[in-house]
N, C-alpha and C. Protein backbone atom coordinates (compact mmCIF):
# COMPACT_ATOMS: atom_id res chain seq x y z
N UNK A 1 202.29 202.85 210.67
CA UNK A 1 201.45 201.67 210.67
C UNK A 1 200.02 202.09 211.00
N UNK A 2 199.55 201.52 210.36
CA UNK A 2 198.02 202.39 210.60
C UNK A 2 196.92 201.19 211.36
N UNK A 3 196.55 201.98 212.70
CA UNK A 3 195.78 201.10 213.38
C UNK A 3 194.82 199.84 213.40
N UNK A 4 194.57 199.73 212.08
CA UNK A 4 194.10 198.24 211.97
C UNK A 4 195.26 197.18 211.65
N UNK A 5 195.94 197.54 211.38
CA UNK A 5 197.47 196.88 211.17
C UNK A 5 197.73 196.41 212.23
N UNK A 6 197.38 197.21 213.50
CA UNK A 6 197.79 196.54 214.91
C UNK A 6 196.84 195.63 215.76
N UNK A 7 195.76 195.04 215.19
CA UNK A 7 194.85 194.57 215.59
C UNK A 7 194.91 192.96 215.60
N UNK A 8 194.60 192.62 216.97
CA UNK A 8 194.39 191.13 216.73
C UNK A 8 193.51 190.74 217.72
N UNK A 9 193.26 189.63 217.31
CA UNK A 9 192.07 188.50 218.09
C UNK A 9 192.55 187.22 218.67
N UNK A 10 192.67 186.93 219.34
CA UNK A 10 192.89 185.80 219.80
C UNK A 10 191.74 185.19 220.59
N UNK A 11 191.16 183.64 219.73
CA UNK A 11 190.40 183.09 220.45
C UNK A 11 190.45 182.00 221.17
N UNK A 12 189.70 180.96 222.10
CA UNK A 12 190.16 180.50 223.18
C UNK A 12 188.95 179.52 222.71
N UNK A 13 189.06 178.38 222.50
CA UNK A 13 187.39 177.52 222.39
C UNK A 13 187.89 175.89 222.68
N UNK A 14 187.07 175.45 222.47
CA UNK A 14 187.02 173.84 223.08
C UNK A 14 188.92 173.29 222.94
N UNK A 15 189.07 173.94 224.17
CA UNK A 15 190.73 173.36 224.19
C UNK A 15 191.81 173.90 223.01
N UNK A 16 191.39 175.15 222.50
CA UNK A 16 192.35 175.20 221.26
C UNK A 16 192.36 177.04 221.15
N UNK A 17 193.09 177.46 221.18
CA UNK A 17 193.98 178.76 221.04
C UNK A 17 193.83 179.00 219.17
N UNK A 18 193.40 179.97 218.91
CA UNK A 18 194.00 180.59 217.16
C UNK A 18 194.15 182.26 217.48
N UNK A 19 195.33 182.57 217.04
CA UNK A 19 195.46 184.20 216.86
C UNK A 19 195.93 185.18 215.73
N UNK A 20 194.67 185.19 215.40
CA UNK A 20 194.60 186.49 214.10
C UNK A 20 195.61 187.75 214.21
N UNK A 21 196.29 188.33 213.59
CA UNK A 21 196.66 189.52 213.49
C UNK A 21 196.90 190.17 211.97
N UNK A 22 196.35 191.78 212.15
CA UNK A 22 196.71 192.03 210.84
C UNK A 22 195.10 192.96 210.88
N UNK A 23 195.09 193.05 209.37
CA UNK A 23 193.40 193.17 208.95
C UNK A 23 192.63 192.49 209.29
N UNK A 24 192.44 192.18 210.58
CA UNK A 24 191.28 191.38 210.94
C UNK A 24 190.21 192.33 211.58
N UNK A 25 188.72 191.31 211.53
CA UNK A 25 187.01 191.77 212.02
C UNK A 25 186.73 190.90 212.78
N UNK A 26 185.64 191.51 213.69
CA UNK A 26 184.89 190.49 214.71
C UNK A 26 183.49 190.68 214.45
N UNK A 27 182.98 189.96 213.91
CA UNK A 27 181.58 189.98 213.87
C UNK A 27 180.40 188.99 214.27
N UNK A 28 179.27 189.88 214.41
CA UNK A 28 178.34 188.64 214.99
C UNK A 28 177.08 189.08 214.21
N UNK A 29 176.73 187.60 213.86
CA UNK A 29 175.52 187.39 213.28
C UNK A 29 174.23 187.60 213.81
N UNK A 30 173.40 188.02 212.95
CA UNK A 30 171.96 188.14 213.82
C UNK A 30 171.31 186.72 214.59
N UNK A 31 171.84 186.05 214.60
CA UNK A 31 171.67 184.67 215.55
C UNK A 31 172.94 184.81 216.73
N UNK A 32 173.39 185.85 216.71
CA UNK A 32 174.18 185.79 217.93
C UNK A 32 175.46 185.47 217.96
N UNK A 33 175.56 184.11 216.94
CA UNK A 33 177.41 183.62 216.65
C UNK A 33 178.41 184.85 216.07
N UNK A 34 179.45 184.02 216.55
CA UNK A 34 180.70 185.51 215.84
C UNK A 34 181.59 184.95 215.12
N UNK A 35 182.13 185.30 213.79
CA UNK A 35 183.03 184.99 212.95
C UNK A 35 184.02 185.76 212.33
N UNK A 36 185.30 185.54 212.23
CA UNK A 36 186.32 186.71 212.29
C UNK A 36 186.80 186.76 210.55
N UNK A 37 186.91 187.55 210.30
CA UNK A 37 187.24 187.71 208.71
C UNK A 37 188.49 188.68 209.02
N UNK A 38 189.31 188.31 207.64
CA UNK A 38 190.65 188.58 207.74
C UNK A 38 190.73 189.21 206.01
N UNK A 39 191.32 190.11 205.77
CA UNK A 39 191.12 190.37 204.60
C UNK A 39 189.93 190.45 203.52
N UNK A 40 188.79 190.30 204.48
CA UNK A 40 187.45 190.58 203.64
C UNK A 40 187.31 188.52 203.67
N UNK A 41 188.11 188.09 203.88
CA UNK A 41 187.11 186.34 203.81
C UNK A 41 187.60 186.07 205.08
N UNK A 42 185.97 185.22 205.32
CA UNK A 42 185.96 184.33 206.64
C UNK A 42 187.11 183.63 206.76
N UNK A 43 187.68 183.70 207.87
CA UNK A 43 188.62 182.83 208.26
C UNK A 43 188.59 181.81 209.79
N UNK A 44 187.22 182.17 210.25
CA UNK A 44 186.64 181.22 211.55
C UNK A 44 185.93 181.81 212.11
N UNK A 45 184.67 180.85 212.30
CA UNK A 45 183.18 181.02 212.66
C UNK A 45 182.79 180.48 213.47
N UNK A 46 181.91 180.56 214.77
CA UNK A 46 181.65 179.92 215.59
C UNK A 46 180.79 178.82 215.50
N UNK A 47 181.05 177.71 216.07
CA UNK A 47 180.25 176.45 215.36
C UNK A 47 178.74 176.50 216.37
N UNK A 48 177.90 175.99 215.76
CA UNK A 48 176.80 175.77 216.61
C UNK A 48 176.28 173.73 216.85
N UNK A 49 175.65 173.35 217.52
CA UNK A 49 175.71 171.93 217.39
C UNK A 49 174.37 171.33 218.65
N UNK A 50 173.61 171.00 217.52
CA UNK A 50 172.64 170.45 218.47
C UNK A 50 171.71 171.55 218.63
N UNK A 51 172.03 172.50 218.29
CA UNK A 51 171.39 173.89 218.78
C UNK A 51 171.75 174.45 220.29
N UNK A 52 173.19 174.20 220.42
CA UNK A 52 173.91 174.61 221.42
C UNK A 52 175.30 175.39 220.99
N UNK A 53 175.58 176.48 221.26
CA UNK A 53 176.18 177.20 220.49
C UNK A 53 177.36 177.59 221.31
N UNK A 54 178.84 177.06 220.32
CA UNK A 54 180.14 176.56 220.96
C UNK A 54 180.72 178.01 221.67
N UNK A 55 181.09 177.80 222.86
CA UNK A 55 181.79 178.76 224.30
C UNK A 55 183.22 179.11 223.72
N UNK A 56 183.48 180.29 223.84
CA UNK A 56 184.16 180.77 223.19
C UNK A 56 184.66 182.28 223.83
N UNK A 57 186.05 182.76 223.92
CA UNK A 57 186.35 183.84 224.37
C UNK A 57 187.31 184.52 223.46
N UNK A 58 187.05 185.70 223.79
CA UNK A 58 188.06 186.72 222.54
C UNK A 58 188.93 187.49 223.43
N UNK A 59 189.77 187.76 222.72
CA UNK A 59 191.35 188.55 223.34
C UNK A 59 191.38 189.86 222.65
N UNK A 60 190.49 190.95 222.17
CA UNK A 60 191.08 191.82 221.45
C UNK A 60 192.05 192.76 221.82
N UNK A 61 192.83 192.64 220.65
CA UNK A 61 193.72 194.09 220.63
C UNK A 61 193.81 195.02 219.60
N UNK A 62 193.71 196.64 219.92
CA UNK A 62 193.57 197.39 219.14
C UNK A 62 192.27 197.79 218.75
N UNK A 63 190.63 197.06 218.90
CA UNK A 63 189.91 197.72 218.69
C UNK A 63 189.20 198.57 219.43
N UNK A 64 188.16 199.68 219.01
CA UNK A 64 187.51 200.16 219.84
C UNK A 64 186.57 199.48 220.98
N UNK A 65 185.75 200.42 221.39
CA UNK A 65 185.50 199.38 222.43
C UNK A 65 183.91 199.42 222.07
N UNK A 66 184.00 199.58 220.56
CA UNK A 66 182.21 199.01 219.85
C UNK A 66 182.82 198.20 218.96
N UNK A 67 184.02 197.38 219.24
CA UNK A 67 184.87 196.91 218.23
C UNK A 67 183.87 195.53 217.03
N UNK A 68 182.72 195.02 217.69
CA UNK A 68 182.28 194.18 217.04
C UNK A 68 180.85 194.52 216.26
N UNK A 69 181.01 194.41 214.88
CA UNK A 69 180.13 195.47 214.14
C UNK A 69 179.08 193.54 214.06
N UNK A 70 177.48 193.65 214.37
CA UNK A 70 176.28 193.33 214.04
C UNK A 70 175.75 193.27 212.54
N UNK A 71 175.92 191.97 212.27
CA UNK A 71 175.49 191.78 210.58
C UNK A 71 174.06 190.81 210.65
């Protein structure tokens, strides 16, 4: 099984749990937000609102520990 195979994310945000596993990415935008892509398409992005930008925690497993690549 080859190490991105073992990778997952689990995020934690306004009362609600989602957990990625598989080919998944963590990335963050040059505005700071982070959105996780799964197979090369977005599959959840951090919302912003009001110009207050939604609290949010990550669970990784399996990546390095520069695991979130800056786009």
């Amino acid at each position: 099984m080859k190490q991105q195979d073992q990778r997952s994310i689990t995020i934690n945000f306004d009362g609600e749990q989602i957990k990625y596993t598989g080919d998944v990415e963590l990335k963050k935008t040059a505005i700071g937000t982070f959105y996780v892509t799964m197979d090369g398409e977005v599959v959840w992005s951090q919302h912003v609102r009001n110009g207050v930008t939604e609290a949010v925690t990550f669970d990784l497993k399996g990546f390095p520990l520069d695991g979130v690549d800056e786009v």
